[in-house]
PDB file of N, CA and C in Angstrom:
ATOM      1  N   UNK A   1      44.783 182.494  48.550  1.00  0.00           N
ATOM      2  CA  UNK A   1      43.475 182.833  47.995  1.00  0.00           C
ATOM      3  C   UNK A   1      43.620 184.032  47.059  1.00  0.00           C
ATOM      4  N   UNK A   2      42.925 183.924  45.975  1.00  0.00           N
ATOM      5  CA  UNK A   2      43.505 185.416  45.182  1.00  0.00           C
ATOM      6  C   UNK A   2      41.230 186.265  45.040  1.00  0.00           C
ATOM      7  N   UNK A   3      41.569 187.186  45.250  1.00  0.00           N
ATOM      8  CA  UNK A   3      40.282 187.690  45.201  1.00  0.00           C
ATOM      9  C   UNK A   3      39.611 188.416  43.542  1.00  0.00           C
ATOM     10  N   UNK A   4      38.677 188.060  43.597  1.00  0.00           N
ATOM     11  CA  UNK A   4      38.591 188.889  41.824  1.00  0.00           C
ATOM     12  C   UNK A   4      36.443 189.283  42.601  1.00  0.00           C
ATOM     13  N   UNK A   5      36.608 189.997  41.380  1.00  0.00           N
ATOM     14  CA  UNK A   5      35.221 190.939  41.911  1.00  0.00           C
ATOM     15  C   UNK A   5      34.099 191.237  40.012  1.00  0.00           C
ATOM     16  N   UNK A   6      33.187 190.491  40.257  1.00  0.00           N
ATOM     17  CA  UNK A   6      32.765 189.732  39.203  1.00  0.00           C
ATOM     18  C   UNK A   6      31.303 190.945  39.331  1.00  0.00           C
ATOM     19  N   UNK A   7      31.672 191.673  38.238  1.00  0.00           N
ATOM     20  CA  UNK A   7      29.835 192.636  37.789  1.00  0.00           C
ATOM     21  C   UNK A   7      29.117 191.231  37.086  1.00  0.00           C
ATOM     22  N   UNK A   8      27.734 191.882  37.206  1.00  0.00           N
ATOM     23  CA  UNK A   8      26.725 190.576  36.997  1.00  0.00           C
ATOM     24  C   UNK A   8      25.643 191.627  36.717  1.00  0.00           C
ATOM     25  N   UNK A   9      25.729 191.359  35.099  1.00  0.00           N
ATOM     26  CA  UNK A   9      23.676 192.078  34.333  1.00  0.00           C
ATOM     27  C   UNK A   9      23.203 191.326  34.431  1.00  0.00           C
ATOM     28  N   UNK A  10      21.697 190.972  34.975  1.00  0.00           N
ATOM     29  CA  UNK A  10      20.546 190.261  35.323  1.00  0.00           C
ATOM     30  C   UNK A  10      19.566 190.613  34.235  1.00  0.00           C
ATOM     31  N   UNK A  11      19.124 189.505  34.000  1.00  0.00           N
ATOM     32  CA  UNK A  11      17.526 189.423  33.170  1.00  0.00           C
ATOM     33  C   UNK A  11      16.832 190.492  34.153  1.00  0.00           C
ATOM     34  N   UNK A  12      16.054 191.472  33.347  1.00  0.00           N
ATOM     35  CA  UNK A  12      15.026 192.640  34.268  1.00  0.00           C
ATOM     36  C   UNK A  12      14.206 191.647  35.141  1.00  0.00           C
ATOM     37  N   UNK A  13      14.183 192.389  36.413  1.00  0.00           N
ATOM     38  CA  UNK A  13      13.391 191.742  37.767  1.00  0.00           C
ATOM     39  C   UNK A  13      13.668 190.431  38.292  1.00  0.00           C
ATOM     40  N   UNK A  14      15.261 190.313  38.185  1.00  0.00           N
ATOM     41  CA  UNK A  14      15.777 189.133  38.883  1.00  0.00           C
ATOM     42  C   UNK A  14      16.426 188.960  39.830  1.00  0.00           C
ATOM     43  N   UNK A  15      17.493 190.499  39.889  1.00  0.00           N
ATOM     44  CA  UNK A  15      18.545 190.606  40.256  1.00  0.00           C
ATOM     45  C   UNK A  15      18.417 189.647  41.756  1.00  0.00           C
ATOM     46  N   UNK A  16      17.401 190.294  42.892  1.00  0.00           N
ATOM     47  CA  UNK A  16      17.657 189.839  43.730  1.00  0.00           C
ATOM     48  C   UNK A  16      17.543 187.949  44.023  1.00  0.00           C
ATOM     49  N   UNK A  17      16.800 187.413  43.172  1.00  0.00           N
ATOM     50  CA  UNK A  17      16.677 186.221  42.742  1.00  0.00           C
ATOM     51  C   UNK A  17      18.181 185.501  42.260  1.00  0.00           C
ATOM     52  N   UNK A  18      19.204 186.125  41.571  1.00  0.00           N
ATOM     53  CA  UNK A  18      20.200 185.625  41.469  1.00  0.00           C
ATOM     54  C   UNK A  18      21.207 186.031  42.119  1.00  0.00           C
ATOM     55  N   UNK A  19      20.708 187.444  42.790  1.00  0.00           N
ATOM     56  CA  UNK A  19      21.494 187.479  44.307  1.00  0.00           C
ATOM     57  C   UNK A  19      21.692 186.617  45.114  1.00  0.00           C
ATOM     58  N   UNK A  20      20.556 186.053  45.455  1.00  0.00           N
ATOM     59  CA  UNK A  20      19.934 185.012  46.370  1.00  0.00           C
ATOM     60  C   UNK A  20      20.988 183.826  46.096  1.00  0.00           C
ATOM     61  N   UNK A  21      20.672 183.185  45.053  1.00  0.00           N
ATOM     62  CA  UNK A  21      20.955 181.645  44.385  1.00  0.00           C
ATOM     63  C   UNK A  21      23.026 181.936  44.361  1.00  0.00           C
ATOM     64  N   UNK A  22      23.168 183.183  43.985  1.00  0.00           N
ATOM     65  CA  UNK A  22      24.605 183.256  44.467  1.00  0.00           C
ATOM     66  C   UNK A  22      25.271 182.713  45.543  1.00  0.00           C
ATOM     67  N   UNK A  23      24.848 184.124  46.650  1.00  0.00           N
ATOM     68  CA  UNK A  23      24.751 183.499  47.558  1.00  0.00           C
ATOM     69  C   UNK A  23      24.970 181.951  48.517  1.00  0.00           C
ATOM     70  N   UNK A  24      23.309 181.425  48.240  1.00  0.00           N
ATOM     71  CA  UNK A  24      23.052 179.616  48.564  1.00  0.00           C
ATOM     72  C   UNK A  24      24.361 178.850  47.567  1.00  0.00           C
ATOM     73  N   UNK A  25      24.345 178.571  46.708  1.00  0.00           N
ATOM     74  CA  UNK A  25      24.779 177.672  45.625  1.00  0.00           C
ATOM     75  C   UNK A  25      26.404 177.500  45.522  1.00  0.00           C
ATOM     76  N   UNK A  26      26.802 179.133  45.626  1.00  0.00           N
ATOM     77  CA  UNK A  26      28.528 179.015  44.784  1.00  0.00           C
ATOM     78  C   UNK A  26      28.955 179.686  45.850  1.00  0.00           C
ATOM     79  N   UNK A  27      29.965 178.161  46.360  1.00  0.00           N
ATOM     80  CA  UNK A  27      30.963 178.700  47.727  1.00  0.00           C
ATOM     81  C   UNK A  27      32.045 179.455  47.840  1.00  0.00           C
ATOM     82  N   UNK A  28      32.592 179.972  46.855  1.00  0.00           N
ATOM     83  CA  UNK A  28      33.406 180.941  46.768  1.00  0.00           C
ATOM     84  C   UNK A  28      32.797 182.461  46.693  1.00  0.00           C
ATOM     85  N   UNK A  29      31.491 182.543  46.626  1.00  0.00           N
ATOM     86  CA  UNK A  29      31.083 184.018  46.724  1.00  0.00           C
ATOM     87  C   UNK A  29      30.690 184.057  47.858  1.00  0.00           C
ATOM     88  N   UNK A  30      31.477 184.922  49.042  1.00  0.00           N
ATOM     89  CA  UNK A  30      31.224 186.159  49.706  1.00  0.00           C
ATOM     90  C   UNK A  30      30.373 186.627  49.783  1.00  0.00           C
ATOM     91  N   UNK A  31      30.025 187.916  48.895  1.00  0.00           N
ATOM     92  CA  UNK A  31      29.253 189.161  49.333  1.00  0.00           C
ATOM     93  C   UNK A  31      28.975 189.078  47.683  1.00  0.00           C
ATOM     94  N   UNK A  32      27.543 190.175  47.958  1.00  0.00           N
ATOM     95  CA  UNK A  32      26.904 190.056  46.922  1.00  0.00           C
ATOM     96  C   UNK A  32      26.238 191.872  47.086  1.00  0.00           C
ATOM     97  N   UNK A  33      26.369 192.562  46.198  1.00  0.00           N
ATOM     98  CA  UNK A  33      25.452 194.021  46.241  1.00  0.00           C
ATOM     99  C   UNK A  33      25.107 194.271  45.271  1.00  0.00           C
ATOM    100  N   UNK A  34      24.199 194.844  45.396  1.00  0.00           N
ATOM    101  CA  UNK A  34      23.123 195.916  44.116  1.00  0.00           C
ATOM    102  C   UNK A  34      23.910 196.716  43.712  1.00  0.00           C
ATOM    103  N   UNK A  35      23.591 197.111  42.758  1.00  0.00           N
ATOM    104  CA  UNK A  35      24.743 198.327  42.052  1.00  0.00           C
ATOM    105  C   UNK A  35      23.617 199.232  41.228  1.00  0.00           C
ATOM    106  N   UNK A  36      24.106 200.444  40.748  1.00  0.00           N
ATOM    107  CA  UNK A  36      23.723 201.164  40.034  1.00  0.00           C
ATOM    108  C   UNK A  36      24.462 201.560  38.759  1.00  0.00           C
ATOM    109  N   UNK A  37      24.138 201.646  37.499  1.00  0.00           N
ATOM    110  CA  UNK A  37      24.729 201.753  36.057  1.00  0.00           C
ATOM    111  C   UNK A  37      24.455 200.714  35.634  1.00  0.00           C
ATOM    112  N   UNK A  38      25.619 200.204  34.734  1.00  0.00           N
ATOM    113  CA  UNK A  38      25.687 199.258  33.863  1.00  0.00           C
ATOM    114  C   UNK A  38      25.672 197.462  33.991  1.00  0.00           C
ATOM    115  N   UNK A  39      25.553 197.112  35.540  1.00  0.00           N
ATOM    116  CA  UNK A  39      25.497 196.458  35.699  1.00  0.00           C
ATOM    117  C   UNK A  39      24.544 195.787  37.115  1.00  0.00           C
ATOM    118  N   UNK A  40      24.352 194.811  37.518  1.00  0.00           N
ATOM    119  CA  UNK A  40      22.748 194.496  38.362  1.00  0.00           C
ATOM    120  C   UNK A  40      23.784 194.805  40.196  1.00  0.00           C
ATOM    121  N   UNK A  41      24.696 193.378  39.630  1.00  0.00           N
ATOM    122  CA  UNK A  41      24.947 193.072  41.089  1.00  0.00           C
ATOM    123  C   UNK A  41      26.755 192.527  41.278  1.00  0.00           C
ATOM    124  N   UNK A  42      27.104 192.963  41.993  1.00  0.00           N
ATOM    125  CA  UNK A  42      28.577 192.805  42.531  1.00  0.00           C
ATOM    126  C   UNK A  42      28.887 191.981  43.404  1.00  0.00           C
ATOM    127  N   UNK A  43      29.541 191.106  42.927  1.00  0.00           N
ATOM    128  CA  UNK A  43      30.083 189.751  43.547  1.00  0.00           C
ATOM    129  C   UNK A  43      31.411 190.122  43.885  1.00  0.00           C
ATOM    130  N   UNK A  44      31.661 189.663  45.559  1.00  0.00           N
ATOM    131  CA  UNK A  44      33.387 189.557  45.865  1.00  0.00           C
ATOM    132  C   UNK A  44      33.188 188.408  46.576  1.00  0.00           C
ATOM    133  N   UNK A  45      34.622 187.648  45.628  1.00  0.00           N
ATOM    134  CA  UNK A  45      34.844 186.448  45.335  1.00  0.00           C
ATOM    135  C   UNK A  45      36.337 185.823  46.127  1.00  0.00           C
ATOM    136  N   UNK A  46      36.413 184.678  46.741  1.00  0.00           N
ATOM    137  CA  UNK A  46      37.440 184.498  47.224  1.00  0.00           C
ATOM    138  C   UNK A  46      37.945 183.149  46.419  1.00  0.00           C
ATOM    139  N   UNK A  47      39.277 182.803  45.598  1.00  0.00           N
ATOM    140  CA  UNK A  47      38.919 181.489  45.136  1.00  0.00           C
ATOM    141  C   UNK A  47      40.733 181.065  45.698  1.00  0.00           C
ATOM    142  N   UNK A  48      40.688 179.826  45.586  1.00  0.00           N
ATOM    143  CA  UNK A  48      41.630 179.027  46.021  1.00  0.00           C
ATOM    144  C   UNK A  48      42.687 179.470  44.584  1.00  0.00           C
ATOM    145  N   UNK A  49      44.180 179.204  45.312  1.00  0.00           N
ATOM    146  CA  UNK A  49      45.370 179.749  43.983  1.00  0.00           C
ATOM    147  C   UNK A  49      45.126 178.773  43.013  1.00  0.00           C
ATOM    148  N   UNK A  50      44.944 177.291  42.856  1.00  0.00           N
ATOM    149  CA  UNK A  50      44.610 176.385  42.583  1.00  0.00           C
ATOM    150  C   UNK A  50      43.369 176.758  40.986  1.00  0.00           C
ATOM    151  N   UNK A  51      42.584 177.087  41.820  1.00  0.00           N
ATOM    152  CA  UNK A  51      40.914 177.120  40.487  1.00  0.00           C
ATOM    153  C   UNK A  51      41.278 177.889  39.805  1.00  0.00           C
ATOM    154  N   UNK A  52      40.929 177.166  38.253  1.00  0.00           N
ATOM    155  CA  UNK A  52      40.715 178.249  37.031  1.00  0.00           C
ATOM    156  C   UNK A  52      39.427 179.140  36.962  1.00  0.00           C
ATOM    157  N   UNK A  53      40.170 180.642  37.111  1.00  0.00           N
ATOM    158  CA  UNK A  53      39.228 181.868  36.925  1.00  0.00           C
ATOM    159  C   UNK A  53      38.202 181.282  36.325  1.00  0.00           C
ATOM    160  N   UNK A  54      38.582 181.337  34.834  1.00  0.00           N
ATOM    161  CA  UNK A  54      37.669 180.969  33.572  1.00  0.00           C
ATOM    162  C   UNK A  54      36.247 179.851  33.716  1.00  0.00           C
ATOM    163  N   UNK A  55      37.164 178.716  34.328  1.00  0.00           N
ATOM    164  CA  UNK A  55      36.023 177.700  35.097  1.00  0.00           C
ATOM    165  C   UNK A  55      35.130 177.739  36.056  1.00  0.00           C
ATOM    166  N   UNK A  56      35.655 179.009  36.650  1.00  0.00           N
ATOM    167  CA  UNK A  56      34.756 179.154  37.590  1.00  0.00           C
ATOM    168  C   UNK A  56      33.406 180.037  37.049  1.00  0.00           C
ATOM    169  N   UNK A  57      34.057 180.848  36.459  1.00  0.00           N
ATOM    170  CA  UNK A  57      33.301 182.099  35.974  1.00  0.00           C
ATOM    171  C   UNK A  57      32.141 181.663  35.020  1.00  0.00           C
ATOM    172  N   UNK A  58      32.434 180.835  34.085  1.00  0.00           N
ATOM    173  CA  UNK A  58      31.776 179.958  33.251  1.00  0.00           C
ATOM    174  C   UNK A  58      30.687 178.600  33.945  1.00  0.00           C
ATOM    175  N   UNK A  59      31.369 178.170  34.925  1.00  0.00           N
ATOM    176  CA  UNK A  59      30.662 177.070  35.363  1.00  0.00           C
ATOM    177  C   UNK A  59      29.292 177.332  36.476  1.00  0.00           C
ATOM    178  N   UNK A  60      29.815 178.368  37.344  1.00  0.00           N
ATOM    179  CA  UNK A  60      29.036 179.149  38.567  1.00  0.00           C
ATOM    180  C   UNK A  60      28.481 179.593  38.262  1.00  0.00           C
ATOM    181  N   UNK A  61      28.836 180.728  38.085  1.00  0.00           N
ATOM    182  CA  UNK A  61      28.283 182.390  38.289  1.00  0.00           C
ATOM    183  C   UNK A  61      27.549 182.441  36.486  1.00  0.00           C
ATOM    184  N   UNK A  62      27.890 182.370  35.460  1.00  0.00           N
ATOM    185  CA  UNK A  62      27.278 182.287  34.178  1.00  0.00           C
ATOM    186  C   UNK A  62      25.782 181.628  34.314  1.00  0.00           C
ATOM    187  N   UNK A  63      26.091 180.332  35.077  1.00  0.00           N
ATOM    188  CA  UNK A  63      24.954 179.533  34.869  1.00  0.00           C
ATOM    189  C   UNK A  63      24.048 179.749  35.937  1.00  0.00           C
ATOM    190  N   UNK A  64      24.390 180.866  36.757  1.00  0.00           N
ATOM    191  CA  UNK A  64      23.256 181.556  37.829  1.00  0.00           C
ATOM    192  C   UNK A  64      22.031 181.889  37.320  1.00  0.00           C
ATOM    193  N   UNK A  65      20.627 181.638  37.636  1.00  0.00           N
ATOM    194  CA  UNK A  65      19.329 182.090  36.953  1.00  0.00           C
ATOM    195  C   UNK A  65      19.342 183.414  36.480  1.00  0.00           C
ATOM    196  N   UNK A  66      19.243 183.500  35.465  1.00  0.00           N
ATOM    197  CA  UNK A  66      19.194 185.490  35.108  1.00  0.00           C
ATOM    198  C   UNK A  66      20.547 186.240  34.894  1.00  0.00           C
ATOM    199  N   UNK A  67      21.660 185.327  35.008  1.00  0.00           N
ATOM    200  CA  UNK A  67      22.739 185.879  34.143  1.00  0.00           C
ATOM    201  C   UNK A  67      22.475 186.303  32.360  1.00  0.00           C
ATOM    202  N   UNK A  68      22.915 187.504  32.583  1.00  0.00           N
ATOM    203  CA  UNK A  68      23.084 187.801  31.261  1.00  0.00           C
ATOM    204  C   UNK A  68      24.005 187.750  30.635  1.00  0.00           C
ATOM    205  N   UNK A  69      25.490 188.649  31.514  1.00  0.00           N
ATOM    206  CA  UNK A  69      26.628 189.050  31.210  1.00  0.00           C
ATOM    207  C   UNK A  69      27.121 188.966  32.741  1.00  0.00           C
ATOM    208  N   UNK A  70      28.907 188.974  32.154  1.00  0.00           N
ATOM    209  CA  UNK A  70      29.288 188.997  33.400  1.00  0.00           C
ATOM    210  C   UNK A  70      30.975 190.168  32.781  1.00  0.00           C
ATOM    211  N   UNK A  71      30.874 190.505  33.760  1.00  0.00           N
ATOM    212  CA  UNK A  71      32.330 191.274  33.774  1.00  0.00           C
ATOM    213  C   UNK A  71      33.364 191.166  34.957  1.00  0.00           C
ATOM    214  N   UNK A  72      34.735 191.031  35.025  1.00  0.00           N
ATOM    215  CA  UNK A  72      35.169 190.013  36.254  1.00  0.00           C
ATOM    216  C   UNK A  72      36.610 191.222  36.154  1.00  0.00           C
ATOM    217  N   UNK A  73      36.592 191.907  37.346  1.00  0.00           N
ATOM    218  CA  UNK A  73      38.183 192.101  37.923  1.00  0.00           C
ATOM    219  C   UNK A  73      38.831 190.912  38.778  1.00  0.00           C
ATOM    220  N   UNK A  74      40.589 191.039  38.265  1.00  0.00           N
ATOM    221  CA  UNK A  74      41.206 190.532  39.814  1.00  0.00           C
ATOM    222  C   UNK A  74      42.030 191.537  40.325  1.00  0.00           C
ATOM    223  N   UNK A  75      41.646 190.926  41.948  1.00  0.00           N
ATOM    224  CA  UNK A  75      42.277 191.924  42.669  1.00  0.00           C
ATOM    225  C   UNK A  75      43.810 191.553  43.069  1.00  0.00           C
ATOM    226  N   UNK A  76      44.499 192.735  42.663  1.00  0.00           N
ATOM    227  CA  UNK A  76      46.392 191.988  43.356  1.00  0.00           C
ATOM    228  C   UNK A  76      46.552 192.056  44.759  1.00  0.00           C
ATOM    229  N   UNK A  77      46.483 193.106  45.407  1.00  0.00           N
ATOM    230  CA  UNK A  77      46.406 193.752  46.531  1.00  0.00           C
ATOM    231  C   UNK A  77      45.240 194.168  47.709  1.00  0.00           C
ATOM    232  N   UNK A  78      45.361 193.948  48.716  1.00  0.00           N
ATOM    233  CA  UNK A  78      44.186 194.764  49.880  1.00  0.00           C
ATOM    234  C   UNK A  78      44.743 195.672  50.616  1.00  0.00           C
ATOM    235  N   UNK A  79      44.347 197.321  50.487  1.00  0.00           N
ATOM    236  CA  UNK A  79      45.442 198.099  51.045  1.00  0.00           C
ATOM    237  C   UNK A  79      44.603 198.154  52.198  1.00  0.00           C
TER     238      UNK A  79
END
């Protein structure tokens, strides 16, 4: 499983709405939090070695209600 950790800007007054639909919808997201700055909400993501990042990122999480932007780390390590 390789882990990557996906920021998510929301259309104003959605966030928790596409918190939500995260959540329900796309089985590779985990956990989901509010954030403060530049971005709404923080996704940690677990995906099979197998799936393309890109496809996922594009196919899921983009097409979540109230995506605006997305910004995506991967993680190498869990210390």
């Amino acid at each position: 499983m390789r882990t990557l950790f996906v920021q998510v800007k929301c259309d104003l007054g959605v966030a928790y709405t596409t918190a939500a639909a995260a959540i329900e919808e796309v089985e590779h997201v985990s956990e989901v939090y509010s954030t403060s700055g530049q971005y709404d909400l923080l996704m940690k993501c677990y995906l099979p070695e197998e799936m393309d990042v890109g496809h996922f990122i594009t196919d899921q999480i983009q097409k979540l209600p109230g995506v605006r932007d997305t910004f995506t780390t991967l993680a190498f390590k869990a210390f």
